[in-house]
C-alpha atoms as a PDB file:
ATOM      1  CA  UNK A   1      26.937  44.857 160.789  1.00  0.00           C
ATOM      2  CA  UNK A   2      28.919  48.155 159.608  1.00  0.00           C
ATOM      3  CA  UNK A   3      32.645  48.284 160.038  1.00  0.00           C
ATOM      4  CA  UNK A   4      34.166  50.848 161.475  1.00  0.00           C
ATOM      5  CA  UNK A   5      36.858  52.026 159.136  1.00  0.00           C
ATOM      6  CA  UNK A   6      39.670  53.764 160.748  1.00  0.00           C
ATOM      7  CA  UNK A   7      40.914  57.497 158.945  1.00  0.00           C
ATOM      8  CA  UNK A   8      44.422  57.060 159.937  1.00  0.00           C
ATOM      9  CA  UNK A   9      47.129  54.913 158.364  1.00  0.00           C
ATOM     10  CA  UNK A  10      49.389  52.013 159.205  1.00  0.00           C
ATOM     11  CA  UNK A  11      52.707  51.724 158.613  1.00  0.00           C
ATOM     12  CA  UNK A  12      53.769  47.844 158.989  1.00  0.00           C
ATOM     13  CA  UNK A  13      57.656  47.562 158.541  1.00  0.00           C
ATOM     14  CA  UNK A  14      59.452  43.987 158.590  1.00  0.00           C
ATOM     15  CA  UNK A  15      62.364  44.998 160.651  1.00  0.00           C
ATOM     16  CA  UNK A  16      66.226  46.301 159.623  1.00  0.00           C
ATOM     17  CA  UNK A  17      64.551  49.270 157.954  1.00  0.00           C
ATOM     18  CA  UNK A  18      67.111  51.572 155.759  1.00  0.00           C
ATOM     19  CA  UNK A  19      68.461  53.952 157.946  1.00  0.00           C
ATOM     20  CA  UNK A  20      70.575  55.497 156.148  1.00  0.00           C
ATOM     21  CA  UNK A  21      74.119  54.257 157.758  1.00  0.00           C
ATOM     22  CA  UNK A  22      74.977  51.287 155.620  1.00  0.00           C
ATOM     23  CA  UNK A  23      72.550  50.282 152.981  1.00  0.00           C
ATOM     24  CA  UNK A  24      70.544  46.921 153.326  1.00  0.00           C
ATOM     25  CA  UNK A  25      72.112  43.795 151.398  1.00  0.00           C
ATOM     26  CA  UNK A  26      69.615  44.142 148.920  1.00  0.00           C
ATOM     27  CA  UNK A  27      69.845  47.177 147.524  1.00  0.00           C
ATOM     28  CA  UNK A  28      72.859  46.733 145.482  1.00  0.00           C
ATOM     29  CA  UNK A  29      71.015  43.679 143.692  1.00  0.00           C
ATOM     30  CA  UNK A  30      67.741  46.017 143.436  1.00  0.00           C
ATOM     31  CA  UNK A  31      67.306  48.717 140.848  1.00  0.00           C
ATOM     32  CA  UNK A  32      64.251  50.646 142.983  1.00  0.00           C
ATOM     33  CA  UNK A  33      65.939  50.583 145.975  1.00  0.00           C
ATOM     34  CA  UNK A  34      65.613  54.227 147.582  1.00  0.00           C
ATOM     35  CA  UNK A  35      66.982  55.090 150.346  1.00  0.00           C
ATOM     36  CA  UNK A  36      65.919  55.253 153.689  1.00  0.00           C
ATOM     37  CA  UNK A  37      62.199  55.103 151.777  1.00  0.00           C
ATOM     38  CA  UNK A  38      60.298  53.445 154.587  1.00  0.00           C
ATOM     39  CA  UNK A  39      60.892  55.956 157.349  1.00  0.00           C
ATOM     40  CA  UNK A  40      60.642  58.666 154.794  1.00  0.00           C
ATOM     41  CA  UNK A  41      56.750  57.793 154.868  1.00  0.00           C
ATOM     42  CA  UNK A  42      56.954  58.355 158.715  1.00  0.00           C
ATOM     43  CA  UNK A  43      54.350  61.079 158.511  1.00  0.00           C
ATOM     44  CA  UNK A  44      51.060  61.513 156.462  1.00  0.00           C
ATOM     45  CA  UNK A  45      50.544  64.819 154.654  1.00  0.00           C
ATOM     46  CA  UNK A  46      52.774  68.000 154.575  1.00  0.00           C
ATOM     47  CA  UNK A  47      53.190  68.686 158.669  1.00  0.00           C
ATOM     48  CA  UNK A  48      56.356  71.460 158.778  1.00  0.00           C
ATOM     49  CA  UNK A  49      57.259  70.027 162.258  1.00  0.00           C
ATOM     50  CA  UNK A  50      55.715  67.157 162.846  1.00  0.00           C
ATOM     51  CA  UNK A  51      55.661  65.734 166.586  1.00  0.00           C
ATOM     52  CA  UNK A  52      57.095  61.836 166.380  1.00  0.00           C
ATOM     53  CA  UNK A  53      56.785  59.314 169.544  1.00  0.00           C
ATOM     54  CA  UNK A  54      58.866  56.069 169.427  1.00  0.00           C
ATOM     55  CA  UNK A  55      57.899  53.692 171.692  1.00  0.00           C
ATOM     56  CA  UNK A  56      60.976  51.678 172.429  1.00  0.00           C
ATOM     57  CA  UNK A  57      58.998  49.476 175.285  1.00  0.00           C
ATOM     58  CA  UNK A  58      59.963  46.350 173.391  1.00  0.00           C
ATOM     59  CA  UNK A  59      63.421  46.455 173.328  1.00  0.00           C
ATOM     60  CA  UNK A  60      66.390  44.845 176.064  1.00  0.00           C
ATOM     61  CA  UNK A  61      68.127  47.863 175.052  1.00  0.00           C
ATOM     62  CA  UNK A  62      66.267  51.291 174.580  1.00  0.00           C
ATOM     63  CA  UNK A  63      68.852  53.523 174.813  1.00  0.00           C
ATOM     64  CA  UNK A  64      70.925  51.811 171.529  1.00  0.00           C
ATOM     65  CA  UNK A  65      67.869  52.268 169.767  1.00  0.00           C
ATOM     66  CA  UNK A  66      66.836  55.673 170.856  1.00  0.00           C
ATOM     67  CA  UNK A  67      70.325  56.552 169.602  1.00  0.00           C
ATOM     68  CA  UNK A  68      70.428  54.734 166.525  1.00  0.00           C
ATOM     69  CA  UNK A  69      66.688  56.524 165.441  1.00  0.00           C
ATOM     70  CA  UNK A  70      68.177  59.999 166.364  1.00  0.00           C
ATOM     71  CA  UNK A  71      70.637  59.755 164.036  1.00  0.00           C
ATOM     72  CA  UNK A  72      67.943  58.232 161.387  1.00  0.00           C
ATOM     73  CA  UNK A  73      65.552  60.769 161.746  1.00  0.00           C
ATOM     74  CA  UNK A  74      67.903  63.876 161.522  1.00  0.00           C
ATOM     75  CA  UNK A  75      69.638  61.837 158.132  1.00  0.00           C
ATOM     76  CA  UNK A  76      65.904  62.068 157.046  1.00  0.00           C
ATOM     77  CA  UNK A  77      65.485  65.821 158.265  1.00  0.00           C
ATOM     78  CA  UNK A  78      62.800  65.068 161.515  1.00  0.00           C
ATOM     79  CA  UNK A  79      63.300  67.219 164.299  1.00  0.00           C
ATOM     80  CA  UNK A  80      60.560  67.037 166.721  1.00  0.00           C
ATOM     81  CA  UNK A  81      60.906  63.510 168.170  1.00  0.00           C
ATOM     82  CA  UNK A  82      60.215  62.026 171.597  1.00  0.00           C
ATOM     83  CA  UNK A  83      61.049  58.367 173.060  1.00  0.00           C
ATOM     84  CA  UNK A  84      58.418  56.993 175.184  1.00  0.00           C
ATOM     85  CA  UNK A  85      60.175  53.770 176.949  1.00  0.00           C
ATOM     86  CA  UNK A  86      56.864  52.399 178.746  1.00  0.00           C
ATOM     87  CA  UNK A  87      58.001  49.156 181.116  1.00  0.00           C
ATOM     88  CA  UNK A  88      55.630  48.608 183.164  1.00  0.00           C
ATOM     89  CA  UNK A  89      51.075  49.023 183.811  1.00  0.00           C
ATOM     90  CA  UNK A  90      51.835  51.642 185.675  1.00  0.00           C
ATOM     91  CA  UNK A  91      53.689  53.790 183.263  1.00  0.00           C
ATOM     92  CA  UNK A  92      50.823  52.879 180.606  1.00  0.00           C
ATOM     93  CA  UNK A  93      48.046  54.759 182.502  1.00  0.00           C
ATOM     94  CA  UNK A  94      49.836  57.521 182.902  1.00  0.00           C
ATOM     95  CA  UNK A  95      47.833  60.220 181.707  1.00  0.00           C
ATOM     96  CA  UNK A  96      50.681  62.434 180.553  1.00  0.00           C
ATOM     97  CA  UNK A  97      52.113  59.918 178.355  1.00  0.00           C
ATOM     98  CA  UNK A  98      48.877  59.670 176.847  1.00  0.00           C
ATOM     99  CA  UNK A  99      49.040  63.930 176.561  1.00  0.00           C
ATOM    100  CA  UNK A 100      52.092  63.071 174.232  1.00  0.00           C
ATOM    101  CA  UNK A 101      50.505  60.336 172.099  1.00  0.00           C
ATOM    102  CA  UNK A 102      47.579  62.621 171.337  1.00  0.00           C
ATOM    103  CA  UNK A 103      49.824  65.803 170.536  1.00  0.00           C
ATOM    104  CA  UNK A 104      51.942  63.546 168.204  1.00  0.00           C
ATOM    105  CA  UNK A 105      51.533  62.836 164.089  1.00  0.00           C
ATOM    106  CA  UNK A 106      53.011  59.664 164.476  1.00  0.00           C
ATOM    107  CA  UNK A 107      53.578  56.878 166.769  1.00  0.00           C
ATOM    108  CA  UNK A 108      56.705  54.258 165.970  1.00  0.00           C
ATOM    109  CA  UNK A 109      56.258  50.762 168.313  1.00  0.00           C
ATOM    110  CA  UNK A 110      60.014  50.212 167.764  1.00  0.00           C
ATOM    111  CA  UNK A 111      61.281  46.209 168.257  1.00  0.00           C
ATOM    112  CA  UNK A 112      62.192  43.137 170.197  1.00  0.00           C
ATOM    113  CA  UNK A 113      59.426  41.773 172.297  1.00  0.00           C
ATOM    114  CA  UNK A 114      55.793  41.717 171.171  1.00  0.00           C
ATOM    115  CA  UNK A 115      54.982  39.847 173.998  1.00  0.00           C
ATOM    116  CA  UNK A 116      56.476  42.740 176.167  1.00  0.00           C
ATOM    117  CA  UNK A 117      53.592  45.406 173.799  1.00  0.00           C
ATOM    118  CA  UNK A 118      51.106  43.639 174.487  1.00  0.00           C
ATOM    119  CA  UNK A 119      51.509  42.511 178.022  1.00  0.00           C
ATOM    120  CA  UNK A 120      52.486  46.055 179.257  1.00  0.00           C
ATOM    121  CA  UNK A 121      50.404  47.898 176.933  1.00  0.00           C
ATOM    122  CA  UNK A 122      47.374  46.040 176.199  1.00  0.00           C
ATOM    123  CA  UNK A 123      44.038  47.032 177.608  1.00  0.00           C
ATOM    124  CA  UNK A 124      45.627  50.703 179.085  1.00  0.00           C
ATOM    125  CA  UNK A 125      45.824  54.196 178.724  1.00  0.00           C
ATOM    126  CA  UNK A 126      48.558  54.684 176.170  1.00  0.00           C
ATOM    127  CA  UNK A 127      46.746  51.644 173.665  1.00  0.00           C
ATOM    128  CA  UNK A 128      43.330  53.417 173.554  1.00  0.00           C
ATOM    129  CA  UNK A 129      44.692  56.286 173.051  1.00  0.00           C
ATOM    130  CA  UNK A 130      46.466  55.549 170.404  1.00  0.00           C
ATOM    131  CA  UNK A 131      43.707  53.391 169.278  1.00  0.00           C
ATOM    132  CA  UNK A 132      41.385  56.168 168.973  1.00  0.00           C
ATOM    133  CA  UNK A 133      43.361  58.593 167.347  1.00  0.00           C
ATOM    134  CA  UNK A 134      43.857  55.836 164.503  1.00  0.00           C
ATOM    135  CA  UNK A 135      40.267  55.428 163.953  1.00  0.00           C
ATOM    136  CA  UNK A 136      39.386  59.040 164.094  1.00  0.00           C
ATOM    137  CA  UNK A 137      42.243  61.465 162.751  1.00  0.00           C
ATOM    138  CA  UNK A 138      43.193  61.168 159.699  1.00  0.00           C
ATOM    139  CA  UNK A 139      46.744  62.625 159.527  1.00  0.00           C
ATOM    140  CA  UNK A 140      47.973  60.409 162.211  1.00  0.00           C
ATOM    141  CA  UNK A 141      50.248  57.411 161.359  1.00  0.00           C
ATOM    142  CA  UNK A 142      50.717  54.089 163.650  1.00  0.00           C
ATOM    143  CA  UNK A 143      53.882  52.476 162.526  1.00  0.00           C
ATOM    144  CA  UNK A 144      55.458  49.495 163.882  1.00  0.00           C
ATOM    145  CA  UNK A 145      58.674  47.518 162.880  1.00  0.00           C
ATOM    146  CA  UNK A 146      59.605  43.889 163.820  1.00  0.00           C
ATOM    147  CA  UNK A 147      57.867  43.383 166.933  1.00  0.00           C
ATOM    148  CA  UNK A 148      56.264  46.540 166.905  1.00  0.00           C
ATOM    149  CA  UNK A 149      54.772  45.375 163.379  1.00  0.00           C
ATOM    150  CA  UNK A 150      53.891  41.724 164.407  1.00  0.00           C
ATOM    151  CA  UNK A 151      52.007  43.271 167.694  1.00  0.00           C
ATOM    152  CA  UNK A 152      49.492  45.253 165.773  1.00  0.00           C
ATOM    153  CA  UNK A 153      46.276  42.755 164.586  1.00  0.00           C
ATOM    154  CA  UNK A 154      44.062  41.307 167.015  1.00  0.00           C
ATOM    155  CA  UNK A 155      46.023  37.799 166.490  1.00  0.00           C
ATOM    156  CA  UNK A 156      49.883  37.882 167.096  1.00  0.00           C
ATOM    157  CA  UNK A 157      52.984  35.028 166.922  1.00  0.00           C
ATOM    158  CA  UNK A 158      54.220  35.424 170.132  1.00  0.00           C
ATOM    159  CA  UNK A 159      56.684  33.074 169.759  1.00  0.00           C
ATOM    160  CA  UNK A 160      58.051  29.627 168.429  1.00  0.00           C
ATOM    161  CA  UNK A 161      58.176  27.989 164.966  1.00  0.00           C
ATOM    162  CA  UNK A 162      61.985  27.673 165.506  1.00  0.00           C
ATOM    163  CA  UNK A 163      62.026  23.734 163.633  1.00  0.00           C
ATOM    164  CA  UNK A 164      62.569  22.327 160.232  1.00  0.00           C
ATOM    165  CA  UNK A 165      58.927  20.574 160.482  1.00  0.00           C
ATOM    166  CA  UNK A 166      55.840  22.477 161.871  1.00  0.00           C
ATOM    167  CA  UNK A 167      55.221  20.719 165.676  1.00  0.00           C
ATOM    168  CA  UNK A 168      51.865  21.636 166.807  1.00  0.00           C
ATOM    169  CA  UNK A 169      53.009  22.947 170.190  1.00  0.00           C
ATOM    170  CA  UNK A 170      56.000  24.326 169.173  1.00  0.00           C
ATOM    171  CA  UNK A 171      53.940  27.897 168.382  1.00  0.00           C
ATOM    172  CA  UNK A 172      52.442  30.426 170.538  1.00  0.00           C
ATOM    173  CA  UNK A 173      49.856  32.819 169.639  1.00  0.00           C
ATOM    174  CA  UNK A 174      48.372  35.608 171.516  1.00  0.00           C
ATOM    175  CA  UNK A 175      46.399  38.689 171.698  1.00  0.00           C
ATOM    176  CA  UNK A 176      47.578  41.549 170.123  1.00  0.00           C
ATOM    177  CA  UNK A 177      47.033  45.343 170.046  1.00  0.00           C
ATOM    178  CA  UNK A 178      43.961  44.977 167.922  1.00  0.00           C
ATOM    179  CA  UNK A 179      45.030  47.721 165.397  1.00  0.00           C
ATOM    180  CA  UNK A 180      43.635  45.275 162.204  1.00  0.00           C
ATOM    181  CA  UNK A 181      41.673  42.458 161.793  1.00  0.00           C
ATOM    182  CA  UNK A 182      41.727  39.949 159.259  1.00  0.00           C
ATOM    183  CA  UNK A 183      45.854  39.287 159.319  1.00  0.00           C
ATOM    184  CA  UNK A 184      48.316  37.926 161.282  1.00  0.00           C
ATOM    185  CA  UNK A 185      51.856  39.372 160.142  1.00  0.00           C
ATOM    186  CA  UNK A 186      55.075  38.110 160.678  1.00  0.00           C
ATOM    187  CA  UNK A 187      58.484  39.928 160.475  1.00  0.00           C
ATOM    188  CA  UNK A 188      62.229  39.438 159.275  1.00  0.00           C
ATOM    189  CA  UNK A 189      60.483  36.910 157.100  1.00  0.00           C
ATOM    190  CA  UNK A 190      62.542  36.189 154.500  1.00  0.00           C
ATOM    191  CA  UNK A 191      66.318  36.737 156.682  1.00  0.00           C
ATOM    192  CA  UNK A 192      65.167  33.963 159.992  1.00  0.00           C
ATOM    193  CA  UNK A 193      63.051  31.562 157.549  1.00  0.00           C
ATOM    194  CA  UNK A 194      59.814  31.755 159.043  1.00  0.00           C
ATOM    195  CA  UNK A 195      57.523  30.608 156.644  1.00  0.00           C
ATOM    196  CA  UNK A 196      56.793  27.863 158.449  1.00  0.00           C
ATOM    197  CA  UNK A 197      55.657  29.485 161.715  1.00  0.00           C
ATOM    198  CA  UNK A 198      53.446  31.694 159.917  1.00  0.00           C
ATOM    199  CA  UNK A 199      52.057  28.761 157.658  1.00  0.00           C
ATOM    200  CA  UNK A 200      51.625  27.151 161.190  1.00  0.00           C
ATOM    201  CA  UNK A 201      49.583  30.094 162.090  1.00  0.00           C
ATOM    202  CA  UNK A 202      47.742  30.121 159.064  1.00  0.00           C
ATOM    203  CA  UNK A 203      46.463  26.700 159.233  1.00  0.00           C
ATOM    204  CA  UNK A 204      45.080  27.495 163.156  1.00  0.00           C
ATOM    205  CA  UNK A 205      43.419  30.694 161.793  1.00  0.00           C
ATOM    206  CA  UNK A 206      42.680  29.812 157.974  1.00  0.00           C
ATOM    207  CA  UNK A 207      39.956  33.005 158.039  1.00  0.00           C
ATOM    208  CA  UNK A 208      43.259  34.901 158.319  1.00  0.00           C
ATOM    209  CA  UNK A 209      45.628  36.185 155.725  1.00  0.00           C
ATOM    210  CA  UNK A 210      48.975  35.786 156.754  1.00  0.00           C
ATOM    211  CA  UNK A 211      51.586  38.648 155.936  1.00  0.00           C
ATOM    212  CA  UNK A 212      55.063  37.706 155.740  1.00  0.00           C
ATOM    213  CA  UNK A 213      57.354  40.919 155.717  1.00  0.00           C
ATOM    214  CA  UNK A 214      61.086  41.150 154.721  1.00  0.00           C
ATOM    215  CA  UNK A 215      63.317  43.003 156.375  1.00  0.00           C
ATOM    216  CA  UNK A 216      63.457  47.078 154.665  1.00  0.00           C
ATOM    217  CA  UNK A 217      60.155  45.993 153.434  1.00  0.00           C
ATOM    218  CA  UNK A 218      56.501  47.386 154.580  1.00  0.00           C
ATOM    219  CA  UNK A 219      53.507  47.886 153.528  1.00  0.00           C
ATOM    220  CA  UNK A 220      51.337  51.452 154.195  1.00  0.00           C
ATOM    221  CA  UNK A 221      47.408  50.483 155.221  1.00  0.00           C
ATOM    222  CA  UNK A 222      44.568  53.276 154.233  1.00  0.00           C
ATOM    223  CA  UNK A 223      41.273  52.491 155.533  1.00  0.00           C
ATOM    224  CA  UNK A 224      42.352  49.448 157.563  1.00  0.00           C
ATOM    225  CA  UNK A 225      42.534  46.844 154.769  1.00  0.00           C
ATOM    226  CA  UNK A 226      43.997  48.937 151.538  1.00  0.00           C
ATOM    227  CA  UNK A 227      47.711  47.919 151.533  1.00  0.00           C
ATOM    228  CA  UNK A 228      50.191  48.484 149.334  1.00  0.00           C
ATOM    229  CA  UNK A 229      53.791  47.235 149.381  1.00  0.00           C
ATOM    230  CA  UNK A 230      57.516  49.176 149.645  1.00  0.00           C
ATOM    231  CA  UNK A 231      60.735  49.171 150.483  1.00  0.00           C
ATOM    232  CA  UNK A 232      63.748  46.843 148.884  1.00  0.00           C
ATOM    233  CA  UNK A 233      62.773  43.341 149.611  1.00  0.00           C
ATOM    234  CA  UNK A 234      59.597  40.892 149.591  1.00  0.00           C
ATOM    235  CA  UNK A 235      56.131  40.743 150.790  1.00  0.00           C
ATOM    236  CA  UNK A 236      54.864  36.678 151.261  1.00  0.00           C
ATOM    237  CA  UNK A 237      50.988  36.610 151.237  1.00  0.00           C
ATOM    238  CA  UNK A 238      49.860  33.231 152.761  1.00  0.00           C
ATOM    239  CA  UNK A 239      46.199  32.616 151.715  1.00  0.00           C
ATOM    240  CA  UNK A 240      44.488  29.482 153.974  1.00  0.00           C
ATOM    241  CA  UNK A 241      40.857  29.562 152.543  1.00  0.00           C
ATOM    242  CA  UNK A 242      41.362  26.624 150.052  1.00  0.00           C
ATOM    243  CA  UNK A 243      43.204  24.287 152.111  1.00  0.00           C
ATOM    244  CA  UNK A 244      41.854  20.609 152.002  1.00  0.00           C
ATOM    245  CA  UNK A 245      43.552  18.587 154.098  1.00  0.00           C
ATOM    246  CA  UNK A 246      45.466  18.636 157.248  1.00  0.00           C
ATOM    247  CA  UNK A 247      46.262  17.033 160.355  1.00  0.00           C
ATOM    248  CA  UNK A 248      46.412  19.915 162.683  1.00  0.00           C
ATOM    249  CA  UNK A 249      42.785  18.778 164.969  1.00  0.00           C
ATOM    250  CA  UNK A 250      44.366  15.401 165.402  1.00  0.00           C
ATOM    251  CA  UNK A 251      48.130  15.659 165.820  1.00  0.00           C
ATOM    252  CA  UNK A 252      49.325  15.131 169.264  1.00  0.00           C
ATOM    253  CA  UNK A 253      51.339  17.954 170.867  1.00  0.00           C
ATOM    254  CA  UNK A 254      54.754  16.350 169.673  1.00  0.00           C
ATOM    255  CA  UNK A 255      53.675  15.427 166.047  1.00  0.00           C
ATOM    256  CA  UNK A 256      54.373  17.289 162.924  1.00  0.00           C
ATOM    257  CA  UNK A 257      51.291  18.964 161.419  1.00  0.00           C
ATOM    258  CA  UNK A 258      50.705  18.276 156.952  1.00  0.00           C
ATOM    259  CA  UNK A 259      48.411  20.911 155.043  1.00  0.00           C
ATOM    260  CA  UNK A 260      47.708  20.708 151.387  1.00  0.00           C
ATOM    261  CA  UNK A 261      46.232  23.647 148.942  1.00  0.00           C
ATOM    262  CA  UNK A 262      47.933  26.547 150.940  1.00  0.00           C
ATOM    263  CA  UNK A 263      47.917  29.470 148.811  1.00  0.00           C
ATOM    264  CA  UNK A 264      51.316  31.641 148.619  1.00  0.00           C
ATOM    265  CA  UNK A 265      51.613  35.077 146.515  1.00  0.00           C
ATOM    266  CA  UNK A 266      54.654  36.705 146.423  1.00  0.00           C
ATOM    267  CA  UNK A 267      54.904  40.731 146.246  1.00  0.00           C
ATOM    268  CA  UNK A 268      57.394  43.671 146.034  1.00  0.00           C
ATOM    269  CA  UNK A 269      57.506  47.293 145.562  1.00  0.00           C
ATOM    270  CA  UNK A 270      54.166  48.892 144.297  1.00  0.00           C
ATOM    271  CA  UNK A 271      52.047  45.490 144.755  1.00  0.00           C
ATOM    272  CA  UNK A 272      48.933  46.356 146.540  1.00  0.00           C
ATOM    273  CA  UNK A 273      46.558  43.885 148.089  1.00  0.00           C
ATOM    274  CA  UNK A 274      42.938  44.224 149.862  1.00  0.00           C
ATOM    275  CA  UNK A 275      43.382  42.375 153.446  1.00  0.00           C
ATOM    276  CA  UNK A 276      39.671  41.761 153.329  1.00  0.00           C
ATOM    277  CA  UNK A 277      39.002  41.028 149.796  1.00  0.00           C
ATOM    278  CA  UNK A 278      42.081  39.176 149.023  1.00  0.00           C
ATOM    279  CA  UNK A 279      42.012  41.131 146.012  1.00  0.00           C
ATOM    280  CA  UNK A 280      45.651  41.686 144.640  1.00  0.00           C
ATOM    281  CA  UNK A 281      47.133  44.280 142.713  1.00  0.00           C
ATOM    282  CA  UNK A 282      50.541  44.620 140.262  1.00  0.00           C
ATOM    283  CA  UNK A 283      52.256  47.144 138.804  1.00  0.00           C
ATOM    284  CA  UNK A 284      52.956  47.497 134.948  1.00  0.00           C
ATOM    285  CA  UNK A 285      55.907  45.642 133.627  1.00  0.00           C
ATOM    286  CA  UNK A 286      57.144  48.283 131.582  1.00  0.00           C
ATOM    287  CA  UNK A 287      55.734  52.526 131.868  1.00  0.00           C
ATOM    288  CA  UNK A 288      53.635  53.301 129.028  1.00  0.00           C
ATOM    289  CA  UNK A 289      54.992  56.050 126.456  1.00  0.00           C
END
């Protein structure tokens, strides 16, 4: 069967992105740090103006962030921007909401609750839209940071993986937005050490790769499985097709899960990786003359 591959691009950012007011810890310790780099690639081509929705539906606190992405997008010189704050079904089949989504370059799912995306969202208006406009324009950007990055494959953490040992029902998995197959991704990876919950994951869905982002770290998607890695921290890559053993089909709901021959790559700036394929990708270790 043919897959569909989508013309637009994803923008997959793993929280605390650069935004210009204080620089992330990082940076001072790495020399290709740029600033505010991540929301810089916002928008695809050369659009004079271009039209900007953040949806802010996952968040306790909308109005902080509305104010605190104002202030980031004028740093980085965008002008035309709109906040969408979506709480309830209702609000998501609203057909002039989804007016805006398909007049707009690029939709930001800003964070806090995936749960909260996908509940309200899911299966409306506002998701096919932007659906659709992903798979068919290709000058329109989906981006998504935190929650708003861990929302967008078909398979999402919704929440858990909080202990030292991996419990099989200490983590919760749902459906997500559907916006990428083949992944599950997992956010402020590096900052709340959650390699374990995304290891968990792993071993549940070993068909999956699992995408650990830090945070002011992304990675841009072409095609729906062409990634490739920026920003000033870490990408983990968590690869379950070899494993050999484990105890997660046996292990009662209080018992700690074991896994062997789990596969971890670790990637940074200019690292590129095929979600399909598994291929991966480095760059040079010195320029060439």
């Amino acid at each position: 069967m043919n897959q569909i591959i989508p013309k637009g691009r994803l923008l997959i950012i793993g929280g605390a992105e650069d935004k210009g007011d204080e620089k992330p810890e990082i940076a001072e310790h790495n020399p290709k740090y740029v600033e505010m780099e991540i929301l810089k690639q916002l928008v695809a081509g050369k659009s004079r103006n271009p039209r900007i929705e953040v949806i802010t539906t996952a968040s306790n606190e909308p109005e902080k962030q509305k104010r605190k992405y104002e202030e980031a997008f004028e740093r980085v010189g965008y002008k035309n921007v709109g906040f969408l704050n979506i709480q309830s079904k209702e609000e998501a089949r609203d057909e002039k909401f989804a007016a805006r989504i398909k007049k707009a370059k690029t939709v930001l799912f800003a964070g806090g609750d995936q749960f909260k995306i996908a509940t309200i969202l899911g299966g409306t208006m506002i998701a096919e839209t932007i659906k659709n406009k992903y798979f068919e324009d290709k000058d329109f950007t989906v981006a998504g940071t935190s929650a708003g990055a861990a929302v967008a494959p078909e398979v999402m953490i919704q929440s858990g993986g909080t202990y030292e040992a991996l419990f099989e029902s200490d983590l919760k998995t749902g459906g997500g937005l559907g916006l990428m197959d083949g992944c599950i991704i997992d956010t402020h990876f590096i900052k709340r050490g959650r390699f374990g919950r995304l290891a968990q994951a792993i071993v549940r869905n070993p068909g999956q790769m699992g995408i650990g982002l830090g945070e002011d770290t992304a990675i841009i998607i072409k095609k729906g499985c062409e990634a490739k890695c920026l920003g000033s921290g870490m990408v983990v890559i968590i690869d379950g097709r070899d494993i050999e053993h484990t105890n997660i089909n046996e292990v009662k709901n209080d018992g700690a899960i074991y896994v062997d021959n789990l596969r971890v790559h670790l990637l940074v700036k200019d690292c590129k990786f095929n979600i399909r394929t598994y291929k991966l990708e480095y760059p040079k270790l010195r320029e060439e003359t």
